[in-house]
Every structure is written in structure tokens, then in C-alpha cells.
Protein backbone atom coordinates (compact mmCIF):
# COMPACT_ATOMS: atom_id res chain seq x y z
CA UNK A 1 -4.32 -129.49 -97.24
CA UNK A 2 -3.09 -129.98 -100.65
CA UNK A 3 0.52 -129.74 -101.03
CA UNK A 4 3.09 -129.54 -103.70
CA UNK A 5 0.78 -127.17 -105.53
CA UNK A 6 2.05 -124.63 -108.44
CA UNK A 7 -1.91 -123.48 -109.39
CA UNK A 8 -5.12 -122.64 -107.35
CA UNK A 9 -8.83 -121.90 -108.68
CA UNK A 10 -11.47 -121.24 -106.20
CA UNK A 11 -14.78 -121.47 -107.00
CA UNK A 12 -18.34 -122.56 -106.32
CA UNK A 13 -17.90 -124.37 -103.29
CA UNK A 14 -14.57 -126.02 -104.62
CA UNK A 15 -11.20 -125.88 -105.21
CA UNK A 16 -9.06 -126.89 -107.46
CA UNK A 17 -4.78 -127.09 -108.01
CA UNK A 18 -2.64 -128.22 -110.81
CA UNK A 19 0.19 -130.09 -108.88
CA UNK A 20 3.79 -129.95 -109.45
CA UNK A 21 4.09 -133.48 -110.74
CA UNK A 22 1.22 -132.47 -113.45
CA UNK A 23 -2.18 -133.61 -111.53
CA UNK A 24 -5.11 -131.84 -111.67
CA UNK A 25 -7.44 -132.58 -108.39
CA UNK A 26 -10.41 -130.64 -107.37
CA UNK A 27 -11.87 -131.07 -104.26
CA UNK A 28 -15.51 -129.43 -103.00
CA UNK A 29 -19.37 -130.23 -102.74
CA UNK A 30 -22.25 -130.94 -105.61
CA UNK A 31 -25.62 -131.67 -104.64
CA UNK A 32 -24.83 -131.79 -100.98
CA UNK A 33 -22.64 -134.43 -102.00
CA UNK A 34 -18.43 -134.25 -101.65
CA UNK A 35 -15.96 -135.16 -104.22
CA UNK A 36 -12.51 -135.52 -104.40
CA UNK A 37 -11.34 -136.16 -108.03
CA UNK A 38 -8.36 -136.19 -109.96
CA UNK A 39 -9.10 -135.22 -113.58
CA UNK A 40 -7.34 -137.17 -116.05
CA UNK A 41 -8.00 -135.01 -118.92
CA UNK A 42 -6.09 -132.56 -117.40
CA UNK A 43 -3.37 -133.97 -116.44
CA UNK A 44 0.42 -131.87 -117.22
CA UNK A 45 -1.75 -128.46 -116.94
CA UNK A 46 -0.15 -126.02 -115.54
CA UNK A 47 -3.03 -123.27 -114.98
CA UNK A 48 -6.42 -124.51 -113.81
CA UNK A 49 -9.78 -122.85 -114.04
CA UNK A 50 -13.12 -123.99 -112.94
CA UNK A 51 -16.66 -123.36 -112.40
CA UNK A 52 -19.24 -125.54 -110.35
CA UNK A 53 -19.95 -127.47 -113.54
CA UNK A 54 -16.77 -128.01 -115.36
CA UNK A 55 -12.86 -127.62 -115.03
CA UNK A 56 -10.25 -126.23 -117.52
CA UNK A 57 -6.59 -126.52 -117.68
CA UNK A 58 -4.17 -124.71 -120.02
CA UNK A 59 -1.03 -123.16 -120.17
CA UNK A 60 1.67 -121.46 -123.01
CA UNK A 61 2.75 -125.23 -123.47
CA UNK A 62 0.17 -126.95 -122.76
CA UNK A 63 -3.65 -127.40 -124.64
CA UNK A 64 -6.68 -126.15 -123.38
CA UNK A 65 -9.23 -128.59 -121.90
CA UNK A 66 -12.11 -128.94 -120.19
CA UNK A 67 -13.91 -131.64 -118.31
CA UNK A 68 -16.77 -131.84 -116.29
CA UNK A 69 -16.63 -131.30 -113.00
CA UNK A 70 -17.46 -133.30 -110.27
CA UNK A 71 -15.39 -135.96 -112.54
CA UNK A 72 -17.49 -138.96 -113.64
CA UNK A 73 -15.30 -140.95 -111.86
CA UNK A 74 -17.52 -139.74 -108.34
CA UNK A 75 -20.75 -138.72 -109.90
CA UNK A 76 -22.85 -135.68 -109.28
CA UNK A 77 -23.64 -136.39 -105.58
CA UNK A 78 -27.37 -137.33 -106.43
CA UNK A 79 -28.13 -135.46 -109.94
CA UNK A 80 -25.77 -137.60 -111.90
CA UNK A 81 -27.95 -137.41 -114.68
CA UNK A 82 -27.36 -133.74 -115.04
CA UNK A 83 -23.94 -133.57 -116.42
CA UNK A 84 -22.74 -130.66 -118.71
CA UNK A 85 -20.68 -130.90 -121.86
CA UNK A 86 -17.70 -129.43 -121.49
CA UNK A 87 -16.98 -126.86 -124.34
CA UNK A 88 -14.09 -126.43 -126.78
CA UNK A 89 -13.20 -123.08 -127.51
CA UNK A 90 -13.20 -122.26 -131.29
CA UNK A 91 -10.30 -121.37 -132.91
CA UNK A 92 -8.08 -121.92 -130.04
CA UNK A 93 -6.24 -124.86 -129.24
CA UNK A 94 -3.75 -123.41 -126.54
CA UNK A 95 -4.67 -120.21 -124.33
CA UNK A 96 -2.62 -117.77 -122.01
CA UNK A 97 -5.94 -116.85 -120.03
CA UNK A 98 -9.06 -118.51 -119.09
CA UNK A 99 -12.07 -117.66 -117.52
CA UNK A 100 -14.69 -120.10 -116.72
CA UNK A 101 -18.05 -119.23 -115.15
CA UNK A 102 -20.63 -122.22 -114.68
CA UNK A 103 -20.59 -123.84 -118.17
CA UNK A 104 -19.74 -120.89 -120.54
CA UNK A 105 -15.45 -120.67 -121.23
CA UNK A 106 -13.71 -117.72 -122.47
CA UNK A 107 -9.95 -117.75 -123.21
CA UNK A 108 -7.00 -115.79 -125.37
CA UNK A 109 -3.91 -115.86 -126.35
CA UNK A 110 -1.81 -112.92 -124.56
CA UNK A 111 -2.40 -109.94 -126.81
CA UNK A 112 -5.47 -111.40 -128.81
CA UNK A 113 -9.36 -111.06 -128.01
CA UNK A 114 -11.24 -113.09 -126.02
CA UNK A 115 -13.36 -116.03 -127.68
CA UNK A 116 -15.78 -117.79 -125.29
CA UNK A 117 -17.85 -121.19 -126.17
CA UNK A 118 -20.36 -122.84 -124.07
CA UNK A 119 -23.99 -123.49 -122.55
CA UNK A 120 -26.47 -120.86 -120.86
CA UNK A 121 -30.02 -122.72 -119.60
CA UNK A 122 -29.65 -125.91 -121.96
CA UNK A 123 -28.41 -124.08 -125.23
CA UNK A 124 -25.45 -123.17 -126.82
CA UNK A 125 -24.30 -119.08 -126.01
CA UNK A 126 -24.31 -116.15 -128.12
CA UNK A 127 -20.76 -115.52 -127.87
CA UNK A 128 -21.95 -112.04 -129.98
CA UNK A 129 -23.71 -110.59 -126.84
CA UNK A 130 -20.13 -110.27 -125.20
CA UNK A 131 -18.58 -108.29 -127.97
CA UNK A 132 -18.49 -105.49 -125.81
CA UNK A 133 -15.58 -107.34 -124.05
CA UNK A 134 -13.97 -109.41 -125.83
CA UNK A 135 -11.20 -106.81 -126.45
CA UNK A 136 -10.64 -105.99 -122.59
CA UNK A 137 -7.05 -107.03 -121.21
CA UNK A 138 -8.78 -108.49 -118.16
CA UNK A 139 -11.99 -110.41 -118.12
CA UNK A 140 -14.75 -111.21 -115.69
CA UNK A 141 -18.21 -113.36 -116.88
CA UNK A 142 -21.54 -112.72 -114.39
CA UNK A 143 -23.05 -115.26 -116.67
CA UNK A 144 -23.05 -116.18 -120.23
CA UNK A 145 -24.50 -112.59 -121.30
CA UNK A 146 -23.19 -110.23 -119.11
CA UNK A 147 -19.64 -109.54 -118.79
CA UNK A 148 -16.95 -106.73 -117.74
CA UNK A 149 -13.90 -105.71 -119.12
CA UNK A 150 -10.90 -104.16 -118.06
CA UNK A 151 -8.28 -102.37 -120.48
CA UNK A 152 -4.24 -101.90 -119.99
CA UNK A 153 -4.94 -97.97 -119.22
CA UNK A 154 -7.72 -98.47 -116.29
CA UNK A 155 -10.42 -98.07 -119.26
CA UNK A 156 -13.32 -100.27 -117.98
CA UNK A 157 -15.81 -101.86 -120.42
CA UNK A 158 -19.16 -103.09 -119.65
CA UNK A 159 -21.36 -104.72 -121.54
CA UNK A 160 -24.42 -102.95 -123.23
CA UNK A 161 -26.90 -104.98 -121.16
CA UNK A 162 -25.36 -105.19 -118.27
CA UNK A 163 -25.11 -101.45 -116.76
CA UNK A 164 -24.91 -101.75 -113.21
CA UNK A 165 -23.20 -105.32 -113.16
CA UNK A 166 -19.58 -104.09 -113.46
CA UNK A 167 -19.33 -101.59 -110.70
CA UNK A 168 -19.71 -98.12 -112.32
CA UNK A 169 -20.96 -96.28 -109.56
CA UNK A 170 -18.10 -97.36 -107.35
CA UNK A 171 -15.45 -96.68 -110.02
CA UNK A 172 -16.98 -93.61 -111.37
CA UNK A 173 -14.78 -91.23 -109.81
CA UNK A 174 -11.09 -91.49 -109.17
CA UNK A 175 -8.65 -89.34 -106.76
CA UNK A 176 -8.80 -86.48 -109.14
CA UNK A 177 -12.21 -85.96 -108.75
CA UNK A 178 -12.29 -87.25 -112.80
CA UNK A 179 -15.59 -88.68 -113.57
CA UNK A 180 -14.50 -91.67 -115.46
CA UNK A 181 -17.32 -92.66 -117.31
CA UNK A 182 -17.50 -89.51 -118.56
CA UNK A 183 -13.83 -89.11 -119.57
CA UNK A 184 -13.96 -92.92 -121.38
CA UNK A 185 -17.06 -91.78 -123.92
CA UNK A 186 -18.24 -88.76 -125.32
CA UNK A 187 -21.52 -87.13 -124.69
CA UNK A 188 -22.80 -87.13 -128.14
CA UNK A 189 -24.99 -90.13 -130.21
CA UNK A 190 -26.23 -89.44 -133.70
CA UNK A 191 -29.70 -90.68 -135.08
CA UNK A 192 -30.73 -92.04 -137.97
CA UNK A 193 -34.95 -92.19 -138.48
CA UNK A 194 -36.10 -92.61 -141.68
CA UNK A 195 -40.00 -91.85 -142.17
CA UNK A 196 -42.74 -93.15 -144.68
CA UNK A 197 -45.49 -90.32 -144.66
CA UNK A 198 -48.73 -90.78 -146.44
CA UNK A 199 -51.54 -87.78 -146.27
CA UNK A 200 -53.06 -84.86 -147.71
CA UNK A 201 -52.30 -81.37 -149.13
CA UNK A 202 -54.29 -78.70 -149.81
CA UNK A 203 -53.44 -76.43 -152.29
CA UNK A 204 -54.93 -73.11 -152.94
CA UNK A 205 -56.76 -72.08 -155.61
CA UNK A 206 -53.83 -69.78 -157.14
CA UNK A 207 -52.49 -72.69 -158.77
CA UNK A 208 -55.22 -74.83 -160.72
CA UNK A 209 -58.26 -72.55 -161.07
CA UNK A 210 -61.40 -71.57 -159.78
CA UNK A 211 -62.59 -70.91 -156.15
CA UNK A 212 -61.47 -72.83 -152.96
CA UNK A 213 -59.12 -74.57 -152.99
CA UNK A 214 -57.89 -78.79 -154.18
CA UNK A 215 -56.91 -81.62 -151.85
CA UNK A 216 -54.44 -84.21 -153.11
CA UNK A 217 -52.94 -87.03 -151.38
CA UNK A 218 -49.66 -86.34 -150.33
CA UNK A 219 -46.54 -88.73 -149.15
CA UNK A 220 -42.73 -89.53 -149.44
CA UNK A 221 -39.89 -90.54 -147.33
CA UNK A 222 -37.85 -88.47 -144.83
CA UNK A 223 -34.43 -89.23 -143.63
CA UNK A 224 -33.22 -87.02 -141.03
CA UNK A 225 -29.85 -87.90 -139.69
CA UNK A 226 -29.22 -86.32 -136.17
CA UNK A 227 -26.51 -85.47 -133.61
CA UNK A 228 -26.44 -84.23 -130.23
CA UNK A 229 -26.91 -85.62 -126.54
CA UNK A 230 -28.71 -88.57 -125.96
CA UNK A 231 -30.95 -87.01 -124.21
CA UNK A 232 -32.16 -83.40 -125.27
CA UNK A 233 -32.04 -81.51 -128.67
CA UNK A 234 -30.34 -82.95 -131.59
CA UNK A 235 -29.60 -81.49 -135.03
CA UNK A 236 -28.61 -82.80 -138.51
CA UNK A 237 -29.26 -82.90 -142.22
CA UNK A 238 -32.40 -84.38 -143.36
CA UNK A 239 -33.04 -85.43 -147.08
CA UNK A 240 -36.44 -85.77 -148.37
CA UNK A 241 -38.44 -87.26 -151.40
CA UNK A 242 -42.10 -86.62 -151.84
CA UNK A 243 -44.90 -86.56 -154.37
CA UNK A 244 -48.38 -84.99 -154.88
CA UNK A 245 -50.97 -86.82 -156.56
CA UNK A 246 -48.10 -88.91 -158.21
CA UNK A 247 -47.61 -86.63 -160.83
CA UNK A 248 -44.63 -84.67 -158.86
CA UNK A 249 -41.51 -85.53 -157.74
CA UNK A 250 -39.97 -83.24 -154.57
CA UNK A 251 -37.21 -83.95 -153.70
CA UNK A 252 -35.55 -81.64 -151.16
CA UNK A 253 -32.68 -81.06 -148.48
CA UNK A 254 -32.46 -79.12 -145.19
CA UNK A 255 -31.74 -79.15 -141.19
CA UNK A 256 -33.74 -81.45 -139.17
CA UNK A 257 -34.53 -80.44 -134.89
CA UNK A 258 -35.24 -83.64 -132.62
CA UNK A 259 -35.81 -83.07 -128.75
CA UNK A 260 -34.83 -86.71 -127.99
CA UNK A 261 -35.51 -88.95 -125.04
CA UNK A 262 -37.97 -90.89 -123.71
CA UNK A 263 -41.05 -91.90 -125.57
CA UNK A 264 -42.63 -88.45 -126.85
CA UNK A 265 -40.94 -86.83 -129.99
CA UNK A 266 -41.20 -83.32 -130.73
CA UNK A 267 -39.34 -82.32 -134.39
CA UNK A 268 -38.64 -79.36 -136.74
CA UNK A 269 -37.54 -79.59 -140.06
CA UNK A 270 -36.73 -76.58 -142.22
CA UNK A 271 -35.81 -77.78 -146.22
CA UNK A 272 -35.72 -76.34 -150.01
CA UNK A 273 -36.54 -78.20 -152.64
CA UNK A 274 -37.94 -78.31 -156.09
CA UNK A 275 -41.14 -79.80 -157.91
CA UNK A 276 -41.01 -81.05 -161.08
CA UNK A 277 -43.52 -82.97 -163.16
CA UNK A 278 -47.33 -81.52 -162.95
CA UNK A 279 -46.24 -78.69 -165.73
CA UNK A 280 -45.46 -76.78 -162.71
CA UNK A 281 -42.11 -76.61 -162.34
CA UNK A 282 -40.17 -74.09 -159.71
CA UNK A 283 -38.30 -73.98 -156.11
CA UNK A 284 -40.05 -73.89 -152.87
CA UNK A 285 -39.48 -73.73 -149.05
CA UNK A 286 -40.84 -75.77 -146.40
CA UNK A 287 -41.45 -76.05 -142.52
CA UNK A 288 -42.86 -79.18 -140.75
CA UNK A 289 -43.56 -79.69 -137.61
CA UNK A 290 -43.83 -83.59 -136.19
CA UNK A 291 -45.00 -84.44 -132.81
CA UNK A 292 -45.12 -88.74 -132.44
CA UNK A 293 -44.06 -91.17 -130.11
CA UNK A 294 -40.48 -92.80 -130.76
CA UNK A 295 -37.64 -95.38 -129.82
CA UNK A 296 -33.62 -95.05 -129.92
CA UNK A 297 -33.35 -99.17 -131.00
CA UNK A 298 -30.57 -100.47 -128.89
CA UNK A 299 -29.88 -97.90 -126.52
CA UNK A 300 -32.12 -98.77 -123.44
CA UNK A 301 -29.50 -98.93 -121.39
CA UNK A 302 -27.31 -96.03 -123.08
CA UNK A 303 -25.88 -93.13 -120.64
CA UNK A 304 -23.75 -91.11 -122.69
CA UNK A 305 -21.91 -92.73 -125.98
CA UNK A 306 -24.94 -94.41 -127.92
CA UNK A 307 -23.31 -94.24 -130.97
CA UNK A 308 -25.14 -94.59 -134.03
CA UNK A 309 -29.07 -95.29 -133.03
CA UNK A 310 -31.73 -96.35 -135.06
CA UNK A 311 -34.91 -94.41 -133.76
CA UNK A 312 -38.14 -96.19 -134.49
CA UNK A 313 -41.41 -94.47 -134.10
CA UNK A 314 -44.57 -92.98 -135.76
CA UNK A 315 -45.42 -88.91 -136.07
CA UNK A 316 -48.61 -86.63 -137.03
CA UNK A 317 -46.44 -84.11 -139.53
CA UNK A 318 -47.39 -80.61 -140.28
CA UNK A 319 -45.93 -79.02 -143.03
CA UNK A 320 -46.28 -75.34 -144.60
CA UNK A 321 -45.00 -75.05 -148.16
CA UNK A 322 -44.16 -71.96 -149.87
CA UNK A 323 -43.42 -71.96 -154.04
CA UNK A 324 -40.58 -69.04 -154.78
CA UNK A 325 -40.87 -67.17 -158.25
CA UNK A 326 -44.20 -66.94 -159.84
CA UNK A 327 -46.31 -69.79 -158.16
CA UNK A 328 -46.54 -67.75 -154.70
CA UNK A 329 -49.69 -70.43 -153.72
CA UNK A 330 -48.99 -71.83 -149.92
CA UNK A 331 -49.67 -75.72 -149.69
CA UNK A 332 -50.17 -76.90 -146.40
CA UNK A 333 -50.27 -80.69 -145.92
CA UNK A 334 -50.84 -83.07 -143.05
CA UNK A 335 -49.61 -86.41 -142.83
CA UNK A 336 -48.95 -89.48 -140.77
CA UNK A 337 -44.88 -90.71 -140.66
CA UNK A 338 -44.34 -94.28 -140.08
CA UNK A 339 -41.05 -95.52 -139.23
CA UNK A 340 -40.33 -98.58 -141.78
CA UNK A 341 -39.55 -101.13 -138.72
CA UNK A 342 -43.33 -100.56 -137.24
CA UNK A 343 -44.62 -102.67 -140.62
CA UNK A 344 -43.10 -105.61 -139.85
CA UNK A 345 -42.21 -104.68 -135.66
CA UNK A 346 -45.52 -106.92 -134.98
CA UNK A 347 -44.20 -110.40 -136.31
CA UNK A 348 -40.54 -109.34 -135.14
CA UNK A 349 -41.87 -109.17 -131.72
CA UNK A 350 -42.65 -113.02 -132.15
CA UNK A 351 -39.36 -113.88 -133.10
CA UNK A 352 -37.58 -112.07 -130.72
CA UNK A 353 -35.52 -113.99 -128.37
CA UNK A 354 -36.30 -112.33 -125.05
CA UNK A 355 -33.45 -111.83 -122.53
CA UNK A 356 -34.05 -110.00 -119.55
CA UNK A 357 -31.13 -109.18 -116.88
């Protein structure tokens, strides 16, 4: 075996060692082929990392580089013609750590965040889908999306799409009994859906006249701002505009009810507001009720600390209005409430680069 070794990577059916008198060899099997290689790009490393496509060496003194692995100097052992690139790493010309997994790098400086460069299926990464990460203390890649972190404290951090990958259910609970997930986030998210609404209100005769009653179109723009579980009833403010026949303006303020999770909606709004603009000025009090079908953008794979969502969706409203004062005439109105995002959610759909893990 290898001797007068300071550094060892294993990996991917090879291993590699940064020598004492500053070679870097790696030794394994590519394409059912063996190699034995010393890299010459690396030589005076003292840390070595590799993957089964490409090798890095760095150190406090020393640059970071990578080369790509089986050297050229041997070939691929039959897919020669497949050879990677190895990346650069922006922004970082010397590194304390390194992590390498196939052809995607990640590497710091002690006490800095992670920055990672590199390939994933022929194209450059999206170092942004690791942000979840890139702060850890400790860092391990399952590919070029998914990634776990581990903090100074014990704190582990996985990455938004990859729940399951990191080992949560084996590190859930400690010797305390201490669910840890639940002790790293809180068990609250807040919501923010805002709603076009275009319909019709009917207005009893009280207020304009004669017998029956008059039907005017009716619409405006909700936005309810929620808190509470992700899964359950939330609560929040919720500011409104509206208009009828588009000779009012309504704006109005109260608390907004959301039994959120899964697909089905269910809401209750209670405001106050005041009309203006029709020659019929005065206060009023309202009460809807919204039953649609809805999405929490970005959380598919939240448990218990969503954070801020965005919740998509589209709801039949039903809404009793009373006028305070004089004008005692109820309006009730029924509407449809699209979420902004559904206009354009068609040709989104056919931009969207689809990852699935």
C-alpha cells in the first residue's frame, strides 16, 4: 500500500493520498478499467478530495485545484471521450474545507459559508438550490441539489427538497427524549394570498327605488395575511379594496380565518369598511365566506417552520354586507377570487425547470 502518506480521500471505487514529499496519486477503477495516476496539478497539496470524476487538493497554504480524475495521462478506461471539466470555485482561491461529490465542488474558508461550482447532467449547477446549507459548519452533497448541513451546536440543516435525505427520522430524538426537529423550528408559518374577485351584488330595493331589488357587478382585491400551523386554522389581518358598478370605492380592514392544508380551502373573513362615491356615502360591516381549492407555493415538503408562504389558489366567495346609520339595506354578493399567479401559472408551467428527487 501507499506509504509516506499525510492525506486520504476515499471515494467511488478509488482512493486517493497527498504524500509527504507533495504528490498527489489516486489509485482505483473507471469503466472497468484501473488507473494509477499521479496528478500533476496537484502537486504540494496537502488535503485531497475526490469524487469518481474529478480530484481536488487544497490546504491553508496551498490553492485549491481540481483535475479530472482518472488523469489524462491513463484515460477513462474505455469512455475517454467522456471527460468532465473540472470546476473552479468562485470567489475562492484557497479553502480550509472541501467537499467534492461526482463533478459538483463545494469549499470555505474556516468560519465563512460554503460556495460550491460545478456540473449536474451536462450543465452548470444552481449553486442557489443549496442555500439551505451553505451556512452549516459541516457539509455533506447527495448530489448537486440535495445537501445536509450540520451546525457547531448539533443543529442539523437539510435542504428544502431533500426531506428524508439527511437522516431526520434517525436523529429526531436524542437521549432526553427531545424531539429535535421540533426544538430547531417553530410550529408556526404565516400566509400571504392575495385575491382578485370579480362578481355580482344584489342590492335591495331600500337603497335606489322601486320594487325588487338591482344587480351590479361587483369585484376588488383581498389580501389576507395569515398565521398559525401549517397545517390547521390560521388567523391574520386582511385588507380589502372593492367597487360596485365602478362608481364606489370600499375599501375595508378586518380578521381573516384559513383552515389550511392540503388542496381544499375553507375561509372566513369578518371586515368594516366604508363606501364612498355613488352619493351614498356611510360605514358598513361585512362577512364572507370562501370555499376554493389552494396551494402553499414552496412548501411541499414543509413539516413545521414554512416561513413566509405564498398560497396560490382560486375561491367561490360569499359575502353579506350590512350599511350602519341610515342606509340599513343588506347587499349580498357572490363572486369568484382568483389568485394573481393562476393568470399567468399556465405559461409558467412551460418554463419551469422540472427537478424531481
Amino acid at each position: 500500500g501507499p506509504t509516506g502518506v499525510r492525506a486520504v480521500s476515499r471515494a467511488d471505487r478509488a482512493l486517493c493520498t497527498a504524500a509527504l514529499d507533495g504528490a498527489v496519486r489516486c489509485r482505483g477503477t473507471a469503466g472497468g478499467a484501473a488507473f494509477d495516476d499521479v496528478l500533476p496539478g496537484l502537486r504540494g497539496s496537502p488535503q485531497v478530495r475526490h469524487s469518481g470524476r474529478i480530484a481536488c487538493g487544497f490546504g491553508p497554504s496551498a490553492p485549491l485545484r481540481c483535475v479530472p480524475l482518472p488523469h489524462p495521462t491513463t484515460g477513462y478506461g474505455g469512455v475517454a471521450d467522456d471527460r468532465p471539466v473540472a470546476p473552479r470555485v468562485p470567489d475562492l482561491d484557497r479553502a480550509d474545507e472541501v467537499v467534492v461529490t461526482w463533478e459538483t465542488v463545494c469549499a470555505r474558508r474556516s468560519g465563512e459559508d460554503w460556495r460550491c461550482d460545478g456540473r449536474s447532467f451536462g450543465e452548470n449547477i444552481d449553486a442557489g438550490r443549496l442555500d439551505d446549507v451553505l451556512g452549516a459548519d459541516a457539509l455533506v452533497l447527495h448530489d448537486a441539489d440535495i445537501g445536509c448541513g450540520l451546525d457547531a451546536d448539533g443543529t442539523l440543516r437539510t435542504q428544502r427538497n431533500a426531506r428524508g435525505f439527511c437522516g431526520e427520522q434517525d436523529l429526531r430524538v436524542d437521549g432526553t427524549g427531545t424531539d429535535l426537529l421540533a426544538a430547531q423550528r417553530p410550529t408556526y408559518t404565516a400566509a400571504f394570498a392575495p385575491r382578485f374577485r370579480f362578481g355580482a351584488a344584489f342590492v335591495e330595493s331600500g337603497a335606489d327605488g322601486g320594487g325588487g331589488g338591482v344587480v351590479r357587478f361587483a369585484g376588488g382585491l383581498g389580501l389576507p395575511l395569515t398565521f398559525g400551523g401549517p397545517e390547521g386554522w390560521q388567523a391574520g389581518p386582511a385588507l380589502d379594496v372593492g367597487t360596485t358598478s365602478f362608481d364606489t370605492v370600499e375599501p375595508a380592514a378586518g380578521l381573516a380565518v384559513v383552515r389550511a392544508g392540503g388542496l381544499t380551502r375553507i375561509g372566513l373573513e369578518g371586515l368594516g369598511g366604508w363606501s364612498a362615491g355613488d352619493g351614498s356615502d356611510g360605514a358598513f360591516v361585512e362577512g364572507r365566506l370562501r370555499l376554493g381549492l389552494g396551494e402553499s407555493i414552496g412548501s411541499g415538503f414543509c413539516e413545521r417552520d414554512c416561513g413566509l408562504q405564498y398560497n396560490a389558489g382560486v375561491d367561490v366567495m360569499l359575502a353579506l354586507r350590512r350599511h350602519i346609520g341610515a342606509r340599513q339595506d343588506p347587499v349580498v354578493s357572490v363572486a369568484v377570487a382568483l389568485d394573481p399567479a393562476a393568470i399567468i401559472a399556465p405559461f409558467a408551467l412551460l418554463a419551469t425547470d422540472w427537478r424531481f428527487h
